[in-house]
Protein backbone atom coordinates (compact mmCIF):
# COMPACT_ATOMS: atom_id res chain seq x y z
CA UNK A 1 13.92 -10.85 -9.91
CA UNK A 2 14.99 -11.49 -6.28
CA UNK A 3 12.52 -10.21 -3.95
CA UNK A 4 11.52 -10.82 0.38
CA UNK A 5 8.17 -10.33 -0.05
CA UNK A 6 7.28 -9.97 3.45
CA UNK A 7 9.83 -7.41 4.47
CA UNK A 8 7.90 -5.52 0.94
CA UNK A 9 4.83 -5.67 2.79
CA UNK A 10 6.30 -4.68 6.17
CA UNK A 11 8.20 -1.69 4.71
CA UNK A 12 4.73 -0.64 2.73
CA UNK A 13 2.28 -1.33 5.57
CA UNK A 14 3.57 1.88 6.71
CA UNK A 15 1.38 3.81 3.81
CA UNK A 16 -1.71 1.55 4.07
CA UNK A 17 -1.75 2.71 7.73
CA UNK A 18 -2.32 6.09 6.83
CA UNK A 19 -4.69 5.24 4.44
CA UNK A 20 -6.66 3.59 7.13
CA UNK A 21 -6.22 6.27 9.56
CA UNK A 22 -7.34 9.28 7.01
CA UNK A 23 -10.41 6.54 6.02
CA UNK A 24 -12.24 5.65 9.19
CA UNK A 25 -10.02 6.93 12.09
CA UNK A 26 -8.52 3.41 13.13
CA UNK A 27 -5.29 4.04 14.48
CA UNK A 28 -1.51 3.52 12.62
CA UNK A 29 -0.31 0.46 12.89
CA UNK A 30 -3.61 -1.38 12.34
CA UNK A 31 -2.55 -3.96 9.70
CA UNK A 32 0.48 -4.87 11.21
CA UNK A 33 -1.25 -5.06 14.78
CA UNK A 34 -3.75 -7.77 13.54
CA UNK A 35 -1.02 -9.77 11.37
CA UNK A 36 0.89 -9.90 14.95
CA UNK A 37 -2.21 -11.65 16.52
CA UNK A 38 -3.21 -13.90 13.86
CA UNK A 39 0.63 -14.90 13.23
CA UNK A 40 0.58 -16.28 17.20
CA UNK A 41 -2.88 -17.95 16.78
CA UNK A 42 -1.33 -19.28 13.26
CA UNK A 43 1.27 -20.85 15.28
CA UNK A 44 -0.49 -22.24 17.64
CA UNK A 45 -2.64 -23.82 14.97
CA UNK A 46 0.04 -25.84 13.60
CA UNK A 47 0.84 -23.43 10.33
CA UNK A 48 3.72 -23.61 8.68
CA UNK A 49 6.34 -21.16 8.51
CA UNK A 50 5.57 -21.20 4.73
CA UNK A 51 1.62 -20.75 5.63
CA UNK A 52 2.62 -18.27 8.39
CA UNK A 53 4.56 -15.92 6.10
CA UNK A 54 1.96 -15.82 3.60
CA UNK A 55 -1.09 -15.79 6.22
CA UNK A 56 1.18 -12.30 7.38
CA UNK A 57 0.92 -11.00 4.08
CA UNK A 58 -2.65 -11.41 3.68
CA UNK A 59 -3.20 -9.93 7.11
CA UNK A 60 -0.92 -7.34 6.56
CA UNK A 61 -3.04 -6.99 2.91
CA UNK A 62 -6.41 -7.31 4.08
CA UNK A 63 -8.08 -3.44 4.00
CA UNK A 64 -6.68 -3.48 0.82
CA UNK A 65 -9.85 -2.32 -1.49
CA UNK A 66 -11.03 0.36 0.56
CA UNK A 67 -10.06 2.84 -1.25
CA UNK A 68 -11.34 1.26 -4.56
CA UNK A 69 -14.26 1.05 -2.69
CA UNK A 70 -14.66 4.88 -1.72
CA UNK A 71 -13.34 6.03 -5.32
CA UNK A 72 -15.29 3.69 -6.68
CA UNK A 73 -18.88 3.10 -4.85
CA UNK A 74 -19.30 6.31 -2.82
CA UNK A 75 -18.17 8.84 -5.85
CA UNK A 76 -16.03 10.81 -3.11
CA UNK A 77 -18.35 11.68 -0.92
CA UNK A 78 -16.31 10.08 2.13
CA UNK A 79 -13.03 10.82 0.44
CA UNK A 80 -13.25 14.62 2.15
CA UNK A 81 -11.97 16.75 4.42
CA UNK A 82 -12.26 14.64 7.87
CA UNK A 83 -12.89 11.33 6.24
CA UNK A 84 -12.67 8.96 9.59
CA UNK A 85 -16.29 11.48 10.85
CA UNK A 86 -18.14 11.08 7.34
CA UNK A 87 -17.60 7.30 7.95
CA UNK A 88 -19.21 7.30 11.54
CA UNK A 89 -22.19 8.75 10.39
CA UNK A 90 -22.69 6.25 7.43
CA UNK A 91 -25.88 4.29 8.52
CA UNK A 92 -25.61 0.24 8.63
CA UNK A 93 -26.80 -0.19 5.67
CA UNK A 94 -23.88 2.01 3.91
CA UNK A 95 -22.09 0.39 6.41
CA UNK A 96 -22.96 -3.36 5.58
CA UNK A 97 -22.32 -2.25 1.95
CA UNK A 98 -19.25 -1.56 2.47
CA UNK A 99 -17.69 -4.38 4.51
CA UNK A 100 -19.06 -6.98 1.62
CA UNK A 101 -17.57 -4.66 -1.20
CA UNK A 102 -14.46 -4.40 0.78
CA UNK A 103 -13.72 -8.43 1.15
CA UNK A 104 -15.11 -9.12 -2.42
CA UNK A 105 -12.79 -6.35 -4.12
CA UNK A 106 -9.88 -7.23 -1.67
CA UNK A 107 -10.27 -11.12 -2.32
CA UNK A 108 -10.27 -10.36 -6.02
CA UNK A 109 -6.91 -8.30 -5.92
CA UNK A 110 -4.91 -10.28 -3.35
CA UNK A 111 -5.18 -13.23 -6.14
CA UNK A 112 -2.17 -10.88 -7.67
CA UNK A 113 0.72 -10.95 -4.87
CA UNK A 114 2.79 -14.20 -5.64
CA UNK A 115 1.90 -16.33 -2.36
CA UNK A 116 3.21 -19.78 -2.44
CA UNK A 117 0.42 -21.31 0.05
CA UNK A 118 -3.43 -21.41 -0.25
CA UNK A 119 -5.19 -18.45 1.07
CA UNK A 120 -8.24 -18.58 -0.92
CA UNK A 121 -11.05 -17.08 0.77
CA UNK A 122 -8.81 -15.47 3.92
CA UNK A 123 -9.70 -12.28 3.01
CA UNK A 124 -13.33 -12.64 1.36
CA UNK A 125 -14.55 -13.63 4.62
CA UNK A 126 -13.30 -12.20 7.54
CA UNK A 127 -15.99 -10.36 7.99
CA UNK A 128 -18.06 -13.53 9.09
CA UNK A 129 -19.35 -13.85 12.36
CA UNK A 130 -19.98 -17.21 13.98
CA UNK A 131 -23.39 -17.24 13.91
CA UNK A 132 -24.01 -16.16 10.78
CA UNK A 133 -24.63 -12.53 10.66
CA UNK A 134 -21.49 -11.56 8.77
CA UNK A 135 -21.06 -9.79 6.26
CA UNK A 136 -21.47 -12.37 3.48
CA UNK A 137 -23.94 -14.49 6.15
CA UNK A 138 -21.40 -17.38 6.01
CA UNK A 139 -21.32 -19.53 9.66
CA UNK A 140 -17.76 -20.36 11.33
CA UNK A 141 -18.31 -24.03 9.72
CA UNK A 142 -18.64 -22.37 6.00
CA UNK A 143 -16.15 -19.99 6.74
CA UNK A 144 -11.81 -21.30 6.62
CA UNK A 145 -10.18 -21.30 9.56
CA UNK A 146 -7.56 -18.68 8.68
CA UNK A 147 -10.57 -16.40 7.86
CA UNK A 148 -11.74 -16.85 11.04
CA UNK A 149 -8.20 -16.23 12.91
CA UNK A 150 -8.19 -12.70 10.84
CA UNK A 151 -11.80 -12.01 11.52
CA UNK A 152 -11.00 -12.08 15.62
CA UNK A 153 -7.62 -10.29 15.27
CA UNK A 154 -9.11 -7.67 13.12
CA UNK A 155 -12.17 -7.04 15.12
CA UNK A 156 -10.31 -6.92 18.86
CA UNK A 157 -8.16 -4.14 16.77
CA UNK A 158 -10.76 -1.82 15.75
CA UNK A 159 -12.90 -1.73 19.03
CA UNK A 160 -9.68 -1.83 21.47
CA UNK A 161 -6.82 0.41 21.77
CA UNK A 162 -4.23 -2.36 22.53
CA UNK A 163 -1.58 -0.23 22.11
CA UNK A 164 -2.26 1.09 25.56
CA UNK A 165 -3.87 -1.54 26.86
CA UNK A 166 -3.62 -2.09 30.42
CA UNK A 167 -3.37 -5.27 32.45
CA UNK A 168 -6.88 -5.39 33.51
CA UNK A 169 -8.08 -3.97 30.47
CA UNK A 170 -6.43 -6.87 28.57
CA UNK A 171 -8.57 -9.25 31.13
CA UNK A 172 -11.73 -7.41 30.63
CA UNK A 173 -10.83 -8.41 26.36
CA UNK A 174 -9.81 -11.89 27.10
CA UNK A 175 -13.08 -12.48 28.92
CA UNK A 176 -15.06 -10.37 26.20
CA UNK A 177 -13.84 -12.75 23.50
CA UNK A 178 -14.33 -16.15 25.46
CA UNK A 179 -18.59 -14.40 25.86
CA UNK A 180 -18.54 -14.05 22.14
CA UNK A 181 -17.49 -17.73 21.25
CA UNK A 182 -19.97 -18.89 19.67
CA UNK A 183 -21.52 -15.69 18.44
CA UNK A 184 -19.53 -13.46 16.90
CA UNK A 185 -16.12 -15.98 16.98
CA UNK A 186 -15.66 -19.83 16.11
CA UNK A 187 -15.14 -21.74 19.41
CA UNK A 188 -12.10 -23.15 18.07
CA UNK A 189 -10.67 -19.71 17.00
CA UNK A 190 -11.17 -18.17 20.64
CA UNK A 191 -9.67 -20.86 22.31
CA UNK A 192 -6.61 -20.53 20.06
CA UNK A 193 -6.87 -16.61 21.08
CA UNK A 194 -6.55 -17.73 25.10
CA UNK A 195 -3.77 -20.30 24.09
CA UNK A 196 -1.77 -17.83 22.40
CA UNK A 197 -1.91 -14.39 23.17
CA UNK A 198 -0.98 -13.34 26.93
CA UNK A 199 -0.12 -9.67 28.43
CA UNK A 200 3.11 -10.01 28.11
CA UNK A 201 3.41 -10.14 24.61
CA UNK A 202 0.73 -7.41 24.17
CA UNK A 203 3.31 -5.65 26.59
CA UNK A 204 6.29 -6.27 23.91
CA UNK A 205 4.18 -5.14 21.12
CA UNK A 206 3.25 -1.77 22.95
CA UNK A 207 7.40 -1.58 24.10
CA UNK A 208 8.75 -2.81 20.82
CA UNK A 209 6.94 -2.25 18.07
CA UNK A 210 4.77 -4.84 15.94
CA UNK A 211 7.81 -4.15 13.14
CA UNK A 212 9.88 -5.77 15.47
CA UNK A 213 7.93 -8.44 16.78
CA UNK A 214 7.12 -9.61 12.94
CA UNK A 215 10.94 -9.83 12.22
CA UNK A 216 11.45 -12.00 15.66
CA UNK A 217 8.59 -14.44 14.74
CA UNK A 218 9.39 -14.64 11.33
CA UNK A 219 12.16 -15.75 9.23
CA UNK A 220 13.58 -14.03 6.03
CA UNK A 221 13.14 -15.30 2.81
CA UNK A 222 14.52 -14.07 -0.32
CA UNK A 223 12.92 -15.89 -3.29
CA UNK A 224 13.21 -15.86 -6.89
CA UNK A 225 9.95 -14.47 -8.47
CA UNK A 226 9.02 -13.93 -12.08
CA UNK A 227 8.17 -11.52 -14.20
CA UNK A 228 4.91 -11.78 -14.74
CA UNK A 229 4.90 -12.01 -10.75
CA UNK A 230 6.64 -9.03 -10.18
CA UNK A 231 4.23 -7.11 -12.49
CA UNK A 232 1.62 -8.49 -10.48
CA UNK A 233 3.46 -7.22 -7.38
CA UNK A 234 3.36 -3.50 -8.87
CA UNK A 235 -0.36 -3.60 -10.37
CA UNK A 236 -1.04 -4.59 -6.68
CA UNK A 237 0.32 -1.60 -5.36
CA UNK A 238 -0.20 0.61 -8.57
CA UNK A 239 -3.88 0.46 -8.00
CA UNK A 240 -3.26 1.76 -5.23
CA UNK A 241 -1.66 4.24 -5.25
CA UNK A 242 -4.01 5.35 -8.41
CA UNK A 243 -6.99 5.12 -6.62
CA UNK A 244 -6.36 7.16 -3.66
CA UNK A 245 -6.72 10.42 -5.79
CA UNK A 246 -9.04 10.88 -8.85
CA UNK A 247 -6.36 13.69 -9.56
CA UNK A 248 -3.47 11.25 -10.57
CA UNK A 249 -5.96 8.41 -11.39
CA UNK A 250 -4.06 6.76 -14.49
CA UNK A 251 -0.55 8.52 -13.50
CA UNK A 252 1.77 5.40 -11.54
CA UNK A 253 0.42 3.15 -14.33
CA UNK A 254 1.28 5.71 -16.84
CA UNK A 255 4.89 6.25 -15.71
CA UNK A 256 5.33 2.67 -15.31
CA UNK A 257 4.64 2.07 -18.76
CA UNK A 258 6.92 4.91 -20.12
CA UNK A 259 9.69 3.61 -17.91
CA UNK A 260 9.71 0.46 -19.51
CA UNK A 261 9.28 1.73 -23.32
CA UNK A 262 12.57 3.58 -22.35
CA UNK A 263 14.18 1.59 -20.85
CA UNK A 264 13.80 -0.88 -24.35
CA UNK A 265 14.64 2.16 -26.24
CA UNK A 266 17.78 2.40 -24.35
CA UNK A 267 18.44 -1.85 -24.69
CA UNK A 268 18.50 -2.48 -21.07
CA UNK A 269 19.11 -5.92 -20.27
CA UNK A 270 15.57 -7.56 -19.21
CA UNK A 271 16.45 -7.80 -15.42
CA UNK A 272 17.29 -4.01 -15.28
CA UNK A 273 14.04 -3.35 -17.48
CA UNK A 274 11.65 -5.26 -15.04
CA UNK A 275 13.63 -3.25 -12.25
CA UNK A 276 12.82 -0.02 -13.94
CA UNK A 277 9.44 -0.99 -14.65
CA UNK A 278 9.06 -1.52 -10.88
CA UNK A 279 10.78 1.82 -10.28
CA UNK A 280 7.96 3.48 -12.14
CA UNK A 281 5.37 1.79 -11.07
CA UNK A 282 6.50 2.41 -7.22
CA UNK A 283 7.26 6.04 -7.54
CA UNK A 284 4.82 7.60 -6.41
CA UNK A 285 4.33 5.27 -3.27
CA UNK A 286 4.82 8.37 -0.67
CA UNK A 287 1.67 10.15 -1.98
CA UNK A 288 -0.34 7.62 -0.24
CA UNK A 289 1.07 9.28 3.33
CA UNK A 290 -0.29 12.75 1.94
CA UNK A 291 -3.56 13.83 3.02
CA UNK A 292 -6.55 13.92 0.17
CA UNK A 293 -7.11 17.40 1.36
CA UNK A 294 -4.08 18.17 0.04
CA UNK A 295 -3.48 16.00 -3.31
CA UNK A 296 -6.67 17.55 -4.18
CA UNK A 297 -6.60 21.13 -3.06
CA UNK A 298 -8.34 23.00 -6.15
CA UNK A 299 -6.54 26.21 -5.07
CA UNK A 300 -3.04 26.93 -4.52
CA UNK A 301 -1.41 25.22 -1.74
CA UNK A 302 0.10 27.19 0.58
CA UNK A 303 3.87 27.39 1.97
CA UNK A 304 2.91 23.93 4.53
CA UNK A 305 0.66 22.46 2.02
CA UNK A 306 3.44 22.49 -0.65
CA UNK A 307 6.11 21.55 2.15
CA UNK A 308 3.66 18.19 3.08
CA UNK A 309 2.92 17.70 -0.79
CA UNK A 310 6.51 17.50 -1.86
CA UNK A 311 7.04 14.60 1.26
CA UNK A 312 5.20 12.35 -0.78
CA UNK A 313 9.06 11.74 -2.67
CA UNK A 314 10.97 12.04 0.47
CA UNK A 315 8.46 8.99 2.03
CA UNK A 316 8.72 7.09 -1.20
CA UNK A 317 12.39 6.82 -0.50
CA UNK A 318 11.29 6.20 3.43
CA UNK A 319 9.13 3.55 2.39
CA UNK A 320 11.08 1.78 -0.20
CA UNK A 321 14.51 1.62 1.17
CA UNK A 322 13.17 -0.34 4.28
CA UNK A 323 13.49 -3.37 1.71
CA UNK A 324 16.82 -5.41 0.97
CA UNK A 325 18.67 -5.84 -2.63
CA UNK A 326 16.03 -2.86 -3.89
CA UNK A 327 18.81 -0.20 -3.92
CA UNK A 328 18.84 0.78 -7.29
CA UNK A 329 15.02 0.82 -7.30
CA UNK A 330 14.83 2.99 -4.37
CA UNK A 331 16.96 5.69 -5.84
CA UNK A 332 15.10 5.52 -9.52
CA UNK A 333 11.67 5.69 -7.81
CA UNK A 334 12.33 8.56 -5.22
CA UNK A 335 14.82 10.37 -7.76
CA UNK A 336 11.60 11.59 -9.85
CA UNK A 337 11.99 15.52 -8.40
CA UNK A 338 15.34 15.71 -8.25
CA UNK A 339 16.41 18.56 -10.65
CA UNK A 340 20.07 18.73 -12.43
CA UNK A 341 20.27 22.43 -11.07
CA UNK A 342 20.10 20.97 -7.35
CA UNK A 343 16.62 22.51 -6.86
CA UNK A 344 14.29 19.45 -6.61
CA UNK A 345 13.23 17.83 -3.88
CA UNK A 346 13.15 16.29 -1.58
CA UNK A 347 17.21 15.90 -1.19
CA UNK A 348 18.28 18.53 -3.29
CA UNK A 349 20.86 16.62 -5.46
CA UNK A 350 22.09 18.00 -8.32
CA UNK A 351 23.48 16.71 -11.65
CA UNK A 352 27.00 15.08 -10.75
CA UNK A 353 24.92 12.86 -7.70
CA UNK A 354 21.83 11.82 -10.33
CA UNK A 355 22.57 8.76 -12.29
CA UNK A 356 21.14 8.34 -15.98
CA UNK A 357 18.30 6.61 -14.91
CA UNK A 358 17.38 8.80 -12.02
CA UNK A 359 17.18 11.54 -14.59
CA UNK A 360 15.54 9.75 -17.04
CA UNK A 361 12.71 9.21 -14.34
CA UNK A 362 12.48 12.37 -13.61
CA UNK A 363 11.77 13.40 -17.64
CA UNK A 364 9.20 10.59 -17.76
CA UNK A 365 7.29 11.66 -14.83
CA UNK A 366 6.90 15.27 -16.22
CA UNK A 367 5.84 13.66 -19.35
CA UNK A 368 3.02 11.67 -18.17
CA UNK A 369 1.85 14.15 -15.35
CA UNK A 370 2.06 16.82 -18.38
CA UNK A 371 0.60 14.33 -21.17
CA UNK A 372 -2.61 13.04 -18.99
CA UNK A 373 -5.73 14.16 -18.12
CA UNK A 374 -7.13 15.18 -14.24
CA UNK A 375 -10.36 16.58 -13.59
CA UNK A 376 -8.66 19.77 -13.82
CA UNK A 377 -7.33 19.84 -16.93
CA UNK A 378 -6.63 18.21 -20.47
CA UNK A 379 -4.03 16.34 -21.26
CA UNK A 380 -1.17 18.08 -23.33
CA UNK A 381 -0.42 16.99 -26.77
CA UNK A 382 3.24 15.27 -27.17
CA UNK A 383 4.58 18.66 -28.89
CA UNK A 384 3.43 20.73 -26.47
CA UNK A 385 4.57 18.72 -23.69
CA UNK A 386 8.44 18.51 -25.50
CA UNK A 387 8.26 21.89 -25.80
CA UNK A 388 7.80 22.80 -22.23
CA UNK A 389 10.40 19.97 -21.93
CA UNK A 390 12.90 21.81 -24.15
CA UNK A 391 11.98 24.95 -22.16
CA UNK A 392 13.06 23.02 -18.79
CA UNK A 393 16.20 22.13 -20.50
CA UNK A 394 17.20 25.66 -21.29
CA UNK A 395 16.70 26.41 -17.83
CA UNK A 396 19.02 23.35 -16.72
CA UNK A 397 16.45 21.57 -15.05
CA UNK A 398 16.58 18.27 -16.96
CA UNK A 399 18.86 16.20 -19.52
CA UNK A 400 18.38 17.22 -22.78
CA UNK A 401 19.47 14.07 -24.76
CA UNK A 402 16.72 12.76 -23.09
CA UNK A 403 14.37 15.00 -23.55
CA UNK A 404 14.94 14.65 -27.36
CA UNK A 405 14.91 10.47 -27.07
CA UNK A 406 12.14 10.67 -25.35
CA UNK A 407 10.45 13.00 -28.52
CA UNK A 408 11.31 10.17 -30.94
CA UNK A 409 10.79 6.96 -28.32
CA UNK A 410 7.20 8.43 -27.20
CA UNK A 411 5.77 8.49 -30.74
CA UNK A 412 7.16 4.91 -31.43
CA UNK A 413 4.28 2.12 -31.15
């Protein structure tokens, strides 16, 4: 499958933004903000445009088990109403905790996007200071250079605001970071900082956008990736999704899975399975734009609740059509609410604009949100989930052929 990996990760930075901002406060635009830095001091290093697209990536990629981390190690107790204040008042050892569990985890799951250059170890320790008194206690001599590049990029981002940065405030940082060679940053790695990065390009990014600063400095590449590397693409991003919510814990994986069994059931070729497969897995990619508070309201929602709940479909197709030759993915994945009566959400399309497969999304998604368990509630058995299937057909709602495939196909090993 045909795939520009970097323009994925641009378009999807987007929703790991907001997961950053709802987690510790750090403004939008923080991943994308320290790829732009580390890309310049990349160059100036001597990278390659091969190394530099896949040093973006990781950048881009490198918060990217903090929510595993807060699902996982904190139980939820962070994962609350006003998130970014319950972080402040961890204490440093909570703190200290959490920055090695972070790099570990995120080390461990960047090993499953398909990068053609060596970034071992890029995002396992940028947390390292110079000195030593990192997170991991590695020095800037144990410690790769392109660890250390994120490690300043990433730190100047969370303790300055460069998105308003003023001249002399920019001066005041350049200064900061040439006091802390030594100590918290490599030598090497600050000098590359004064080489590289001036006002005026802090300037473009605040005028422009990082978005388009990213596509100016970098070259598009279309490659040819596999499937087991396009499966590792989805876990990546299945996981997740998954994790933000203990609500819909198992669901992305789950609908990814039933997309594919159908899509076999229904002898698609093996391209247009692995793109449905995708589909699935991807579907729910909007929810991680929707606020915790929300996803796991015990209550009914009210009228703006529901409104900002049912965006998670509308940002899924936001998110995902941002990305070339994904078309037909795009409208599969954000399809899933669409009803044949033109009642869904979020567009409203009814019948004669769904295609087979966008309505055979839709059926599997009801399936597996109706079939699983959440804290909540049991999961349904498969005849009482068909049967409030059937029900929705009576009503017009959804295609009955499938529904009735899908009674047979589900119950098939």
């Amino acid at each position: 499958m045909k795939l520009d990996l970097t323009d994925t990760l641009y378009a999807l930075s987007f929703a790991l933004d907001k997961i950053e901002t709802e987690l510790i406060g750090v403004d939008t635009g923080h991943g994308k903000r320290v790829a732009c830095l580390a890309l310049l001091m990349g160059k100036e290093a001597g990278f390659s445009e091969e190394e530099l697209r896949d040093f973006t990536g990781c950048c881009i990629l490198h918060d990217n088990a903090l929510i595993e981390y807060i699902s996982e190690e904190l139980a939820g107790s962070i994962w609350t109403q006003d998130s970014s204040r319950h972080f402040a008042d961890l204490n440093q050892t909570q703190k200290a905790g959490m920055l090695r569990s972070h790099c570990v985890n995120g080390e461990e799951k960047i090993r499953l996007m398909p990068f053609r250059t060596d970034v071992k170890n890029v995002i396992l320790y940028h947390h390292e200071n110079a000195d030593g008194s990192g997170a991991l206690g590695r020095t800037a001599s144990e410690t790769p250079l392109k660890a250390r590049i994120l490690h300043l990029a990433d730190t100047i981002d969370i303790t300055s605001r460069l998105e308003s940065m003023t001249s002399e405030e920019f001066g005041e940082l350049c200064s900061w970071v040439q006091m802390q060679s030594g100590k918290l940053f490599s030598e090497d790695v600050a000098e590359l900082f004064r080489k590289s990065i001036n006002y005026d390009i802090l300037n473009f990014l605040q005028n422009e956008g990082t978005l388009a600063f990213l596509r100016r400095e970098l070259s598009e590449e279309v490659c040819e990736y596999s499937e087991q590397e396009i499966r590792n693409i989805a876990e990546f991003f299945i996981d997740l999704v998954d994790y933000k919510s203990p609500f819909t814990q198992t669901h992305s994986r789950g609908v990814a899975e039933k997309a594919e069994k159908m899509a076999r059931y229904y002898s698609f070729d093996d391209e247009k399975t692995l793109r449905y497969f995708f589909a699935g897995a991807m579907h729910d990619i909007g929810k991680l734009v929707v606020s915790n508070d929300i996803l796991e309201k015990p209550g009914k929602l009210t009228e703006y609740e529901f409104t900002e709940m049912k965006d998670h479909a509308a940002a899924t197709y936001r998110i995902l059509s941002q990305i070339k030759g994904i078309s037909d993915i795009v409208e599969w994945a954000a399809n899933h609410h669409e009803k044949l009566t033109g009642k869904g959400y979020p567009r409203g399309l009814s019948e004669r604009d769904l295609s087979f497969e966008d309505q055979l999304m839709a059926c599997i998604d009801i399936y597996q949100a109706l079939t699983e368990k959440r804290p909540y509630k049991d999961g349904l058995s498969h005849e009482k989930t068909i049967s409030i299937m059937r029900n929705m057909v009576q009503r017009g709602e959804i295609n009955g052929k499938i529904v009735e495939d899908m009674s047979v196909a589900m119950m098939q090993a």
